[in-house]
C-alpha atoms as a PDB file:
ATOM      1  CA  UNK A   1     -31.675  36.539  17.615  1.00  0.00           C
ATOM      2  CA  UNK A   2     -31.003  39.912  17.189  1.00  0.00           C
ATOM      3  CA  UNK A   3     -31.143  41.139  20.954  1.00  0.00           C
ATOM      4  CA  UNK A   4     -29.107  38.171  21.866  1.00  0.00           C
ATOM      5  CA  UNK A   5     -26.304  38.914  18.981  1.00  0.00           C
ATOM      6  CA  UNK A   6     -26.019  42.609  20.370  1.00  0.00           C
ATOM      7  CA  UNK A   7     -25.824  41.612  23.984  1.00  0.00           C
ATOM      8  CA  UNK A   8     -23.355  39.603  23.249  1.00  0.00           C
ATOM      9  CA  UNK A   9     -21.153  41.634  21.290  1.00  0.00           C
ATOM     10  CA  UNK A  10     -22.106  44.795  24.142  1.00  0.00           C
ATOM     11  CA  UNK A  11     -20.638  42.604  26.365  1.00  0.00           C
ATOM     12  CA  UNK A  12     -17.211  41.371  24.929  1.00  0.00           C
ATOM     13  CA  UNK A  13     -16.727  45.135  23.653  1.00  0.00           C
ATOM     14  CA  UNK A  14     -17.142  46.080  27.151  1.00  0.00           C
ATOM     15  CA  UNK A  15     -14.666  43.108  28.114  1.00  0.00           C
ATOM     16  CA  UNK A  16     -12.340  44.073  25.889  1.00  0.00           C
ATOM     17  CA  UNK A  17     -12.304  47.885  26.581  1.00  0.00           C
ATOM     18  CA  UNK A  18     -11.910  47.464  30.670  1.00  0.00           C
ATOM     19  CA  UNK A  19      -9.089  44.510  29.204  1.00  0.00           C
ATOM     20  CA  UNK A  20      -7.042  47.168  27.278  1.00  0.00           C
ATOM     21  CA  UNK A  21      -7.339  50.011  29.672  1.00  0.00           C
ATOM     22  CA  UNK A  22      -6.328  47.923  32.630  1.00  0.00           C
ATOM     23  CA  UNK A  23      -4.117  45.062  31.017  1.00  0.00           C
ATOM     24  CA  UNK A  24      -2.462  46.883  28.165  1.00  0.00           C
ATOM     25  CA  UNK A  25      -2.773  50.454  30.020  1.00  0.00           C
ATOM     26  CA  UNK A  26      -4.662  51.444  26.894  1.00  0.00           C
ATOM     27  CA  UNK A  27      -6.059  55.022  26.313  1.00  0.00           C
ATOM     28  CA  UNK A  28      -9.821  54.886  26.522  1.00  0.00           C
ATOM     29  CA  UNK A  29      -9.566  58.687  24.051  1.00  0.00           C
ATOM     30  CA  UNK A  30      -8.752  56.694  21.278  1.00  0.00           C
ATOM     31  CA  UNK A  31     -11.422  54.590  21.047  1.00  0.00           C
ATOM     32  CA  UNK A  32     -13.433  56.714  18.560  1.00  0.00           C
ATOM     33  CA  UNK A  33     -10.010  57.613  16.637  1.00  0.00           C
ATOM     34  CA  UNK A  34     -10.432  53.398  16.406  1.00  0.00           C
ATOM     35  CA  UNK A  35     -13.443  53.320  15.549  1.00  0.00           C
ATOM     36  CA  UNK A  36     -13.146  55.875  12.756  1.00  0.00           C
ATOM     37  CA  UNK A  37     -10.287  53.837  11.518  1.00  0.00           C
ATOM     38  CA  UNK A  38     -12.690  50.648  11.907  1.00  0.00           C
ATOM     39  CA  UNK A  39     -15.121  52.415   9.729  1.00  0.00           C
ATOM     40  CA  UNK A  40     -13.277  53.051   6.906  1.00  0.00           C
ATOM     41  CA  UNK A  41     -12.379  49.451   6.902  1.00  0.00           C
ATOM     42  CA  UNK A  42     -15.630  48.656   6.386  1.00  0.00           C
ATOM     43  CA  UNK A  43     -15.824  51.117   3.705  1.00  0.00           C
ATOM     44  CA  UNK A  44     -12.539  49.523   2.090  1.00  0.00           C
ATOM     45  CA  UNK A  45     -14.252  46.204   2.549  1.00  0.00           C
ATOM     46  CA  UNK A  46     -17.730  47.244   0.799  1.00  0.00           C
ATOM     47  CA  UNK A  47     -15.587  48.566  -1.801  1.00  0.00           C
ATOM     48  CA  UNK A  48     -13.534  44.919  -2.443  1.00  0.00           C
ATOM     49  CA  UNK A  49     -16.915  43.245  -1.924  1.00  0.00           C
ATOM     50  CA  UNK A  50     -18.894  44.907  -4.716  1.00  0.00           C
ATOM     51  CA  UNK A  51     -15.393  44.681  -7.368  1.00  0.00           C
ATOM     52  CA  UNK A  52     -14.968  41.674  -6.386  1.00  0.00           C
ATOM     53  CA  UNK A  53     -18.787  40.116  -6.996  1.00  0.00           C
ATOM     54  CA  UNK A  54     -18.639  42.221 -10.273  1.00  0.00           C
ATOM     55  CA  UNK A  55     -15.814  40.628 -11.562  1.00  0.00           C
ATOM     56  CA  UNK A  56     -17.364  37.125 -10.817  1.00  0.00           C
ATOM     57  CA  UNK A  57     -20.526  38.307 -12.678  1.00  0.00           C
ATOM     58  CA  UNK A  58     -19.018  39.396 -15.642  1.00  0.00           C
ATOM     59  CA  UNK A  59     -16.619  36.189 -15.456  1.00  0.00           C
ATOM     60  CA  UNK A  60     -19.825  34.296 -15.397  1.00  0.00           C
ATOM     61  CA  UNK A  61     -21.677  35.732 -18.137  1.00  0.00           C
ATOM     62  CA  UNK A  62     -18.578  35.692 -20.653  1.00  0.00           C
ATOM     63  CA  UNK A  63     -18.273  31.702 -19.575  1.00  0.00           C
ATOM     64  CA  UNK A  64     -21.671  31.515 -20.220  1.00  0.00           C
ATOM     65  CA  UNK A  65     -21.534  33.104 -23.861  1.00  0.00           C
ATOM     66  CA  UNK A  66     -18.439  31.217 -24.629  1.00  0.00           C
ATOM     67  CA  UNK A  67     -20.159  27.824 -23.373  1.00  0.00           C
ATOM     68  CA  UNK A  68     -23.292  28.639 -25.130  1.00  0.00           C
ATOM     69  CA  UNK A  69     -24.900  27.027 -21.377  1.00  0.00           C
ATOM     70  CA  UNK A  70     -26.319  27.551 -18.743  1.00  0.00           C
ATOM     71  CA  UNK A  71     -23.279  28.426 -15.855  1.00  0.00           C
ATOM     72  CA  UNK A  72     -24.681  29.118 -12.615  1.00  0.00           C
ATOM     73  CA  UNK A  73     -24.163  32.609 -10.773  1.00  0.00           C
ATOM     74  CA  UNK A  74     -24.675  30.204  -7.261  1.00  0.00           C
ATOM     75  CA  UNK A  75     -20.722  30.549  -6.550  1.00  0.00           C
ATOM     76  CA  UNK A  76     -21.208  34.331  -6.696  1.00  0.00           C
ATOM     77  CA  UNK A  77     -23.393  33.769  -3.510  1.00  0.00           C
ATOM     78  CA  UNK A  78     -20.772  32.658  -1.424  1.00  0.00           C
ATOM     79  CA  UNK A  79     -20.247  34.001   2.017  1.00  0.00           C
ATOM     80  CA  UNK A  80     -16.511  33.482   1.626  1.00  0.00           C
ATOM     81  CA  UNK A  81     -16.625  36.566  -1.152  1.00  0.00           C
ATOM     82  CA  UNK A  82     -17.312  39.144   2.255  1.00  0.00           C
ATOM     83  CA  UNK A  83     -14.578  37.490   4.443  1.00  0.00           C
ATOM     84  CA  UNK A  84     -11.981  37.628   1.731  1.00  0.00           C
ATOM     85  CA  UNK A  85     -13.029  41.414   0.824  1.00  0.00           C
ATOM     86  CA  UNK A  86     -12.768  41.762   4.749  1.00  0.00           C
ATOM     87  CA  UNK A  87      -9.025  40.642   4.611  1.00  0.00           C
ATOM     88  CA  UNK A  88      -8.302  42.494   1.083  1.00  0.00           C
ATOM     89  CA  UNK A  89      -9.376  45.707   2.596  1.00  0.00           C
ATOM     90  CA  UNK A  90      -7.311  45.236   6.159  1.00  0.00           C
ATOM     91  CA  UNK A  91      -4.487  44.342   3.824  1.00  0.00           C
ATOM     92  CA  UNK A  92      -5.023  47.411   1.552  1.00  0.00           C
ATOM     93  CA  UNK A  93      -5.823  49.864   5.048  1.00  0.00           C
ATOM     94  CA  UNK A  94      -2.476  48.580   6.448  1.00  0.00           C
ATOM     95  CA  UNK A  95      -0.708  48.777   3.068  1.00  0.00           C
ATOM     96  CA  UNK A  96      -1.548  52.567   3.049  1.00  0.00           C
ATOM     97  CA  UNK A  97      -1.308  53.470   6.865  1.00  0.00           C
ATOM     98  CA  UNK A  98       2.265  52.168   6.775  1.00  0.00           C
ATOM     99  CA  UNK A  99       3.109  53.695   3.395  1.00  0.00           C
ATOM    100  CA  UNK A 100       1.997  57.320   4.834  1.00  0.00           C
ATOM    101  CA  UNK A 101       4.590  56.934   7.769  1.00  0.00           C
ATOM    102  CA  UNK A 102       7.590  56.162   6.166  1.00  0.00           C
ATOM    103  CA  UNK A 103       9.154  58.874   3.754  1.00  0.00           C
ATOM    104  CA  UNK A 104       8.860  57.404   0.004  1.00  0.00           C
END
């Protein structure tokens, strides 16, 4: 599964990079200055990820002392916490790119 995963994303990155240089006349120099900017979106998203399963926690357990019950900490397993951390941090990397270009 893994092999097949990275082959397939090796190939649509490749795709994509002959794509942009030829049908968008994209510079192939800044794909690392991408990449960097990719990896701090990841950071951004790890970031929204961990506040935002921490806040859940802690939501949990007060719920749970209030309740005097059991409450489950299942819905802090959800996959949909990463995507929406994935589109808090674009938002937020975005949000500060364009802030930093215009003059305040």
């Amino acid at each position: 599964m893994g092999a097949f995963l990275l082959t397939v994303v090796g190939c649509t990155s490749v795709g994509i990079y002959i794509v942009g240089r030829k049908g968008f006349g994209l510079s192939g120099r800044e794909v690392p200055a991408a990449a960097g900017k990719m990896l701090e979106c990841l950071g951004a998203t790890l970031v929204f990820f961990v506040l935002n399963l921490a806040v859940a926690v802690a939501v949990i357990f007060v719920r749970r002392g209030l309740e005097g019950g059991i409450v489950s900490l299942y819905p802090a397993g959800d996959v949909a916490w990463l995507i929406l951390s994935f589109f808090q941090a674009l938002t937020f990397q975005w949000w500060r790119e364009l802030s930093q270009r215009r003059p305040s």
